[in-house]
Protein backbone atom coordinates (compact mmCIF):
# COMPACT_ATOMS: atom_id res chain seq x y z
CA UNK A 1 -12.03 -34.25 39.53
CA UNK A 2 -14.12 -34.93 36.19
CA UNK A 3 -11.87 -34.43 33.40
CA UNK A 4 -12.44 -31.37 31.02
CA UNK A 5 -12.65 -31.61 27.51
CA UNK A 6 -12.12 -28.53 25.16
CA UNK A 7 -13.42 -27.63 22.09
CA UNK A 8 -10.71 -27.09 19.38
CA UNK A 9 -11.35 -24.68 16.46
CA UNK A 10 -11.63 -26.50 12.87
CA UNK A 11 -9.30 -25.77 10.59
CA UNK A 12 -11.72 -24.66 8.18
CA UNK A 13 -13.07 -21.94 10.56
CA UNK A 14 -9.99 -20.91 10.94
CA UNK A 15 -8.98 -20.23 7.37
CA UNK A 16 -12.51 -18.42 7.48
CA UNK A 17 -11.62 -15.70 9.87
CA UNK A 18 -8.70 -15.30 8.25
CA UNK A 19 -10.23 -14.63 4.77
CA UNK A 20 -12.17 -13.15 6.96
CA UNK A 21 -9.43 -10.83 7.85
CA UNK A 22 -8.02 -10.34 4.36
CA UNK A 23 -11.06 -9.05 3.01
CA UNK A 24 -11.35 -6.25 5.58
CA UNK A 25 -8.16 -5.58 5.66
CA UNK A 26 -6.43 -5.15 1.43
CA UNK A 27 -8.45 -2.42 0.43
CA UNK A 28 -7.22 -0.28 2.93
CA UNK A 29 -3.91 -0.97 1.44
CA UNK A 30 -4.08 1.82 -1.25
CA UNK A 31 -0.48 3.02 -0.83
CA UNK A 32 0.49 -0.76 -1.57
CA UNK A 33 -1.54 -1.34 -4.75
CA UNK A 34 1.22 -0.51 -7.21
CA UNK A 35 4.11 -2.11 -5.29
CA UNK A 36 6.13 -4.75 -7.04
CA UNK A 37 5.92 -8.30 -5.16
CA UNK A 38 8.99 -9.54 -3.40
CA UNK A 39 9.86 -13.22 -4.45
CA UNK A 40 9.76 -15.35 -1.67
CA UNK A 41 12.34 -18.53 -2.18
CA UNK A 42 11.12 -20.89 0.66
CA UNK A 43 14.07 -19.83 2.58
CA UNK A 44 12.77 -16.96 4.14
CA UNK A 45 14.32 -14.41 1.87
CA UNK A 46 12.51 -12.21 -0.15
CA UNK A 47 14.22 -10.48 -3.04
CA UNK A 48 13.00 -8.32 -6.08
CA UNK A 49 15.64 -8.51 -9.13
CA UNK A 50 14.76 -6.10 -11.97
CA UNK A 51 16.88 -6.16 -15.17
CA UNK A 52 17.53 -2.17 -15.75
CA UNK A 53 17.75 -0.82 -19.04
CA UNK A 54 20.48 0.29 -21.55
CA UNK A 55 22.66 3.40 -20.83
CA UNK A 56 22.25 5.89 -23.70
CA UNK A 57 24.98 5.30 -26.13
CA UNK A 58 25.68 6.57 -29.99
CA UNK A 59 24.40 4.69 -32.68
CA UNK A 60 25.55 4.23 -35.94
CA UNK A 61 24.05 3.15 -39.41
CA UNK A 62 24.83 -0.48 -40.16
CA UNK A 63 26.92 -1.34 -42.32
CA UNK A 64 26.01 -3.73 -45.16
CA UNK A 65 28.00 -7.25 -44.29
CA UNK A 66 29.40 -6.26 -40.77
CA UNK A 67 28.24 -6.93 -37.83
CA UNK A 68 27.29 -4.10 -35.39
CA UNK A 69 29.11 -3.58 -32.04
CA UNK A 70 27.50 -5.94 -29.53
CA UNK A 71 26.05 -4.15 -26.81
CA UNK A 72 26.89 -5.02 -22.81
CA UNK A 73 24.33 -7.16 -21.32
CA UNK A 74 21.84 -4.68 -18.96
CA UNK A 75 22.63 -4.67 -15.43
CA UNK A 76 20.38 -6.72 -12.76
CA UNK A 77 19.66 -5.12 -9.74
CA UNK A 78 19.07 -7.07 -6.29
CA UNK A 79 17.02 -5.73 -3.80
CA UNK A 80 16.52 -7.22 -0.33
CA UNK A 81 13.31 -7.11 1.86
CA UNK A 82 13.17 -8.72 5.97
CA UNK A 83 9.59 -8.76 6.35
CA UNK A 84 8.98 -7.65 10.50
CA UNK A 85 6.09 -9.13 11.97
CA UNK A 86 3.14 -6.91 13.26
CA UNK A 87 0.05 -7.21 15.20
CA UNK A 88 -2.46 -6.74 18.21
CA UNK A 89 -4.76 -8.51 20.00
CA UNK A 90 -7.91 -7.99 22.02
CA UNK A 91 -9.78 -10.26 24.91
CA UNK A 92 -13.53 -11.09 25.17
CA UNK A 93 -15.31 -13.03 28.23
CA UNK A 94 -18.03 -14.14 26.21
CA UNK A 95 -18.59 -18.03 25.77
CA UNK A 96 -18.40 -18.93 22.30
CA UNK A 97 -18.66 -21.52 20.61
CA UNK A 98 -15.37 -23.21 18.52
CA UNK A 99 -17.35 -25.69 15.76
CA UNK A 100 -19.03 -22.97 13.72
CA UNK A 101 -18.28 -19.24 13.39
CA UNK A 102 -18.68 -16.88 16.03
CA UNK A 103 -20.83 -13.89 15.49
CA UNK A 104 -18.38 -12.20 18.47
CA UNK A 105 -15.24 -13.50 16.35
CA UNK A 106 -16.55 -12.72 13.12
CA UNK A 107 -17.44 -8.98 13.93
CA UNK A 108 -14.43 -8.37 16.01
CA UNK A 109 -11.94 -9.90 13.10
CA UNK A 110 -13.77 -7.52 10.71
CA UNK A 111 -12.67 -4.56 12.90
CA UNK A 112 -8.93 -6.12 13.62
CA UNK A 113 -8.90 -6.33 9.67
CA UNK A 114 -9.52 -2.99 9.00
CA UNK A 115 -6.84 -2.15 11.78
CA UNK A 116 -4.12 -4.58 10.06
CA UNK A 117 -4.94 -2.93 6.97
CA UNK A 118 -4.59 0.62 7.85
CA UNK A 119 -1.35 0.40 9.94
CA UNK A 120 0.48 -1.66 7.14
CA UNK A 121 -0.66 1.05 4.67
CA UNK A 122 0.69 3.75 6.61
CA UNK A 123 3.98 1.94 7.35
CA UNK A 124 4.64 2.08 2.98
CA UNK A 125 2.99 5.67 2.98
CA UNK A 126 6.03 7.08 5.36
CA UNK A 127 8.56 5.11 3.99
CA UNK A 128 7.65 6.08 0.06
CA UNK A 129 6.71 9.60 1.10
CA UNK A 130 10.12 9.68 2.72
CA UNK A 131 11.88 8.68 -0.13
CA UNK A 132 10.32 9.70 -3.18
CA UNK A 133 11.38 13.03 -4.59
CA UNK A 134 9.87 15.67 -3.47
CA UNK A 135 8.08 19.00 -5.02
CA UNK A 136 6.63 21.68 -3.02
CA UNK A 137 3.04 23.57 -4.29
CA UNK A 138 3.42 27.55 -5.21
CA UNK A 139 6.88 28.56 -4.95
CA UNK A 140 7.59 27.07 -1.45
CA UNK A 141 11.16 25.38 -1.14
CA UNK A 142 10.52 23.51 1.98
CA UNK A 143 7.56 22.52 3.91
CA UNK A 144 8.69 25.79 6.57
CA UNK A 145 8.03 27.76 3.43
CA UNK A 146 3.99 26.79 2.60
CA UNK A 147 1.23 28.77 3.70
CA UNK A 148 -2.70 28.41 3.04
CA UNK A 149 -2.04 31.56 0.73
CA UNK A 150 0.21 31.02 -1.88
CA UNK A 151 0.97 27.42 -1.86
CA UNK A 152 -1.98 25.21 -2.17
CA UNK A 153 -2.50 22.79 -4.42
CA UNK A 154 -3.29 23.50 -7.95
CA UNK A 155 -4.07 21.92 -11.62
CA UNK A 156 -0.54 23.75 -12.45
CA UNK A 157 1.26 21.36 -9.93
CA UNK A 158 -0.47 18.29 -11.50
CA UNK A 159 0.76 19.30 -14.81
CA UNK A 160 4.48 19.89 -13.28
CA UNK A 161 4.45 16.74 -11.59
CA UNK A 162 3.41 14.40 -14.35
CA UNK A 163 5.81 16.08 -16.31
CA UNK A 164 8.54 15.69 -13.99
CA UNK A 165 7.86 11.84 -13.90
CA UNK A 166 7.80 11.23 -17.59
CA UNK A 167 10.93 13.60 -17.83
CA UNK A 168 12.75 10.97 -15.31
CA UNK A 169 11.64 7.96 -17.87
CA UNK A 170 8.94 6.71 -15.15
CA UNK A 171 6.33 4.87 -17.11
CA UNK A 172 2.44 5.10 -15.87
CA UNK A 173 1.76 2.33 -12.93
CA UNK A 174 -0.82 1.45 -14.39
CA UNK A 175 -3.70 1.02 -17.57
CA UNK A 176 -1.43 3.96 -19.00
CA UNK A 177 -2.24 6.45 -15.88
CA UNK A 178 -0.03 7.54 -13.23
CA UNK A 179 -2.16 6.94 -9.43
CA UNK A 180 -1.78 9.62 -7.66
CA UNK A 181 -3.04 9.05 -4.15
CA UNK A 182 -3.84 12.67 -2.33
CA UNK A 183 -6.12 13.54 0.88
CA UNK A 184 -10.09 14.42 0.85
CA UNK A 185 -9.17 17.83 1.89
CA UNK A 186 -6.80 17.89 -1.39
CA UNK A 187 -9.31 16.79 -3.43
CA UNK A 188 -11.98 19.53 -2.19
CA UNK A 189 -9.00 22.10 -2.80
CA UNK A 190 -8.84 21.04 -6.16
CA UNK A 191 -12.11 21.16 -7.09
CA UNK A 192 -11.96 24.61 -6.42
CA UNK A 193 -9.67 25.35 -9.51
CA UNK A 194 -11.36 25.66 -12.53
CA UNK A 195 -9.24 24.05 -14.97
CA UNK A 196 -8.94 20.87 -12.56
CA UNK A 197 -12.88 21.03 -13.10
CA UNK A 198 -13.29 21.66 -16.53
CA UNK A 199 -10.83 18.98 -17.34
CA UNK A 200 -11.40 16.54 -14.49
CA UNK A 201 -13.96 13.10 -15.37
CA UNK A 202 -15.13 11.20 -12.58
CA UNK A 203 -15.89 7.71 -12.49
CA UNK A 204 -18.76 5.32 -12.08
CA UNK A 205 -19.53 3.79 -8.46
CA UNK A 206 -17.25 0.95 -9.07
CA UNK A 207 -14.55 3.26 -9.95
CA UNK A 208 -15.39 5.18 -6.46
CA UNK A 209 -15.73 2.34 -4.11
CA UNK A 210 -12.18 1.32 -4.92
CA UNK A 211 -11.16 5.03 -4.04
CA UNK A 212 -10.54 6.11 -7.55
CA UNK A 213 -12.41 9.59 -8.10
CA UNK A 214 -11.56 10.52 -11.22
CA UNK A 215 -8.77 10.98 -13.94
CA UNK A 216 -7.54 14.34 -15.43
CA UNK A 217 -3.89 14.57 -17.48
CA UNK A 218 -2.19 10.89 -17.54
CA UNK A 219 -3.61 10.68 -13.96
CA UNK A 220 -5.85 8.66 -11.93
CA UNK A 221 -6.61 10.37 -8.79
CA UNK A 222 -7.53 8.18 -5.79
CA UNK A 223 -8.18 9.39 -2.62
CA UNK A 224 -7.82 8.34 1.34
CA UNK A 225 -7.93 9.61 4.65
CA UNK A 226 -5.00 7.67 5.60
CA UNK A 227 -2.91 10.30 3.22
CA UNK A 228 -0.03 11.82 4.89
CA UNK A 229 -0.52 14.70 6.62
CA UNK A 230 2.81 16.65 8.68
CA UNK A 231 0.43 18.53 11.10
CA UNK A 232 1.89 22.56 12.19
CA UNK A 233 4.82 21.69 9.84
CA UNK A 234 4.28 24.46 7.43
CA UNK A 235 4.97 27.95 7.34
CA UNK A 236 3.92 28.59 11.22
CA UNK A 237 2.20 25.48 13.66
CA UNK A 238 -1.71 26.55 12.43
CA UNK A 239 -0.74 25.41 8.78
CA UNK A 240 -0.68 21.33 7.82
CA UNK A 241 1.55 20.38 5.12
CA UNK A 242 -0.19 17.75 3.07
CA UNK A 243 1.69 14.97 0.43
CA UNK A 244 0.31 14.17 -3.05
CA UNK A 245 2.07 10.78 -4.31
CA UNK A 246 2.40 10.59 -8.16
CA UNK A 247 3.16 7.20 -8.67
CA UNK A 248 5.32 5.58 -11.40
CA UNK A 249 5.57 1.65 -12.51
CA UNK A 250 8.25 -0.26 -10.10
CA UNK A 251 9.00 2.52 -8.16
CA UNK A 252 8.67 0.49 -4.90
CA UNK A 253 8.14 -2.86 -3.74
CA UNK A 254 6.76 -5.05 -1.18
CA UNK A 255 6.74 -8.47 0.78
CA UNK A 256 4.31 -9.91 2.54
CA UNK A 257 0.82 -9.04 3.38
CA UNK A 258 0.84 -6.82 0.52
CA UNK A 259 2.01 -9.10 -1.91
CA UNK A 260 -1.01 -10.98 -2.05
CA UNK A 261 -2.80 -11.44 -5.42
CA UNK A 262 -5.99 -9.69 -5.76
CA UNK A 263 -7.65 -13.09 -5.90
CA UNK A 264 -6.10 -15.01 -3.34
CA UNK A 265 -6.76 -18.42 -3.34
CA UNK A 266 -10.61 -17.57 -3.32
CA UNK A 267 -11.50 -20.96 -2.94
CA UNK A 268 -10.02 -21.59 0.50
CA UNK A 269 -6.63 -22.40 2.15
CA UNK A 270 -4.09 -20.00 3.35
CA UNK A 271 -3.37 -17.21 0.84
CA UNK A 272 -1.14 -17.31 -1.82
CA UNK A 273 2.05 -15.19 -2.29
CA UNK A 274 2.89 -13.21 -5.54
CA UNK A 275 5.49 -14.01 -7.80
CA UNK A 276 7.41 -16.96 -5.06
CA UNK A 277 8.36 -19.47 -7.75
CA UNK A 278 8.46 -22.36 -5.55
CA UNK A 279 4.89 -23.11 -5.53
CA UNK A 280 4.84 -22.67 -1.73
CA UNK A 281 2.13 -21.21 0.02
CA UNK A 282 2.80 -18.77 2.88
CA UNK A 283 0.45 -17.50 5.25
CA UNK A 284 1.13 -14.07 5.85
CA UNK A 285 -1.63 -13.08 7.24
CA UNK A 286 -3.75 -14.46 10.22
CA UNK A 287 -6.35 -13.92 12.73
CA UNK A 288 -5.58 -15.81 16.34
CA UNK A 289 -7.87 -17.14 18.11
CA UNK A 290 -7.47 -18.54 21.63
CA UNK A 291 -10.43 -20.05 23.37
CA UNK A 292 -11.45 -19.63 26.78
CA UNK A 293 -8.99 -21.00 29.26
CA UNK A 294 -6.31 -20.95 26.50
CA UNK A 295 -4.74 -18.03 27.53
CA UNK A 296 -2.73 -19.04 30.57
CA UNK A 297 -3.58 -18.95 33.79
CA UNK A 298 -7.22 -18.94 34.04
CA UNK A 299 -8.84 -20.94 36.91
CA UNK A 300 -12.56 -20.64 35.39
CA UNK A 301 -11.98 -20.29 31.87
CA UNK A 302 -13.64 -16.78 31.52
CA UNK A 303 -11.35 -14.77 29.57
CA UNK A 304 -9.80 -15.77 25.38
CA UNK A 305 -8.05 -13.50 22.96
CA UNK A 306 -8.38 -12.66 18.95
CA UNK A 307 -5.50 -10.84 17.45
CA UNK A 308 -4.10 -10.17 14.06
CA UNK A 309 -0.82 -10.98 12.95
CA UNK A 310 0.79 -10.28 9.25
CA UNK A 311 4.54 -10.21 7.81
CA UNK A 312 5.10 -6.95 5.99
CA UNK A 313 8.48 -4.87 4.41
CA UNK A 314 8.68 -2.58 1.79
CA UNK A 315 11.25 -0.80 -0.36
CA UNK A 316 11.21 2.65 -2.43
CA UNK A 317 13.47 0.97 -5.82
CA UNK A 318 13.71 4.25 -7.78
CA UNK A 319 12.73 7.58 -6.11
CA UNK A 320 12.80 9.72 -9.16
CA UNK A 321 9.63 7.18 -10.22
CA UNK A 322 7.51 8.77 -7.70
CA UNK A 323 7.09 12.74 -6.12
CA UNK A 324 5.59 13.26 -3.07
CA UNK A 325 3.92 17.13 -4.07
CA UNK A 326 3.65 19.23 -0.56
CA UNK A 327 1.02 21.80 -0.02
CA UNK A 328 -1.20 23.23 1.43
CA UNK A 329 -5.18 23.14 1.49
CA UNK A 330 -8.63 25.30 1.59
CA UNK A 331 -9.64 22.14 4.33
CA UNK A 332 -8.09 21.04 7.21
């Protein structure tokens, strides 16, 4: 029998699909964009320590020549994350070839991408939505309360909820706004109030393409379709109960795929980790390729397999830092 030789895939065509990956997959990770980065020590633990501030105490003037009372050292809080691993794969029968990139590879790791980023973004919408503190549109108490009547959302419930942050010390996420991420559907209700619209300036296209629709208040309002929606859980099963996240600075955190820098090591190599201290490099995201043949069992070599793989966790650190609003819509 003639032996067989098989094509490996380069290492550089490798760290192309999974850029490759990456690029398709972080800006569907809008709930994770104002996480705080897990440290990761090399050891595979992943911690986030933030020093919290001063408990309010009395002051008094100084006194010339005497020194004041020294005040205790602020408290540092640990918080542990155990990233999980995730990920799915597909096969293809078609021959490719492993010294250059595939144009079958290449399209289907776009569309694995956009899958990787879309299920990791929903796993830190539930668990923030879940654990944020929640408000409820109109004068609904519950989401068994809202109907499409009296409880949809409103410029009045933008104004409570912003207050309600600052009130609970949450500073904006970030550039001095508070995100708040809400559903198209949301979005259309609102632009059916008029003092959202008279107050409410959109952006340019840049602005848009990253999601970001407008600002109004101490608000930037960004919108997705991967928004949580709790279908037939409002006042009877025909009404959808909707969640508006108002999002304050450190009010969750993340590890993992979603602790990547915005410019991850754009110049090749495997992608770079927030905030890990060691200087390590961790790859926490990858497409898999396995040629033809490489699968197992597979007398004539007709059948390979591309699959993503990432390492994500996530963390809500202070729930009164960010309200999950519940209503109701014009849309659904």
């Amino acid at each position: 029998m003639a032996n067989v030789t098989r094509t490996r895939m380069k290492a550089s065509v490798k760290t192309a699909y999974d850029r490759r990956l990456l690029m398709r997959a972080l800006p569907r990770l809008l709930h994770g964009r104002w996480g705080r980065p897990a440290t990761f020590d090399g050891y595979k633990n992943w911690e986030i320590r933030r020093m919290e501030g001063f408990t309010d105490t009395g002051i008094s003037p100084l006194t010339e020549g005497v020194d004041p009372i020294e005040h205790a050292a602020p408290a540092i809080s640990t918080y542990t994350l155990e990233p999980q691993w995730y990920g799915t794969y597909v096969q293809y029968t078609e021959e490719v070839s492993m010294q250059t990139i595939d144009p079958v590879i290449l399209e289907t790791s776009r569309i694995l991408g956009e899958h990787a980023g879309k299920m990791i973004d929903i796993l830190i919408r539930d668990e923030i939505t879940a654990n944020a503190t929640a408000d409820y549109a109109g004068g609904a108490e519950a989401d068994t309360d809202i109907d499409t009547t009296n409880d949809k959302i409103s410029y009045a419930d933008l104004v409570q909820d912003v207050a309600l942050l600052q009130a609970n010390g949450a500073l904006p996420a970030e550039n001095g706004y508070y995100p708040v991420i809400i559903h198209p559907y949301s979005w259309a209700t609102l632009m059916q109030d008029t003092t959202f619209v008279a107050l409410f300036t959109r952006e340019g296209g840049e602005a848009i393409r990253s999601g970001l629709i407008g600002r109004v208040l101490n608000c930037e309002l960004y919108t997705t379709y991967n928004a949580k929606v709790s279908e037939g859980a409002g006042a009877d099963t025909t009404v959808d109960v909707y969640h508006a996240l108002f999002i304050g600075e450190e009010s969750y955190g993340l590890a993992g795929m979603t602790g990547l820098a915005p410019n991850w090591n754009p110049d090749g190599g495997p992608p770079v980790v927030w905030g890990q201290g060691t200087g390590k490099s961790v790859n926490v995201a990858r497409i898999i390729v396995k040629d033809l043949g490489e699968t197992g069992f597979d007398p004539l070599d007709r059948r390979g397999t591309i699959g993503w793989k990432a390492t994500h966790d996530q963390i809500v650190l202070n729930s009164s830092w960010i309200v999950s609003l519940h209503h109701a819509n014009d849309f659904s």
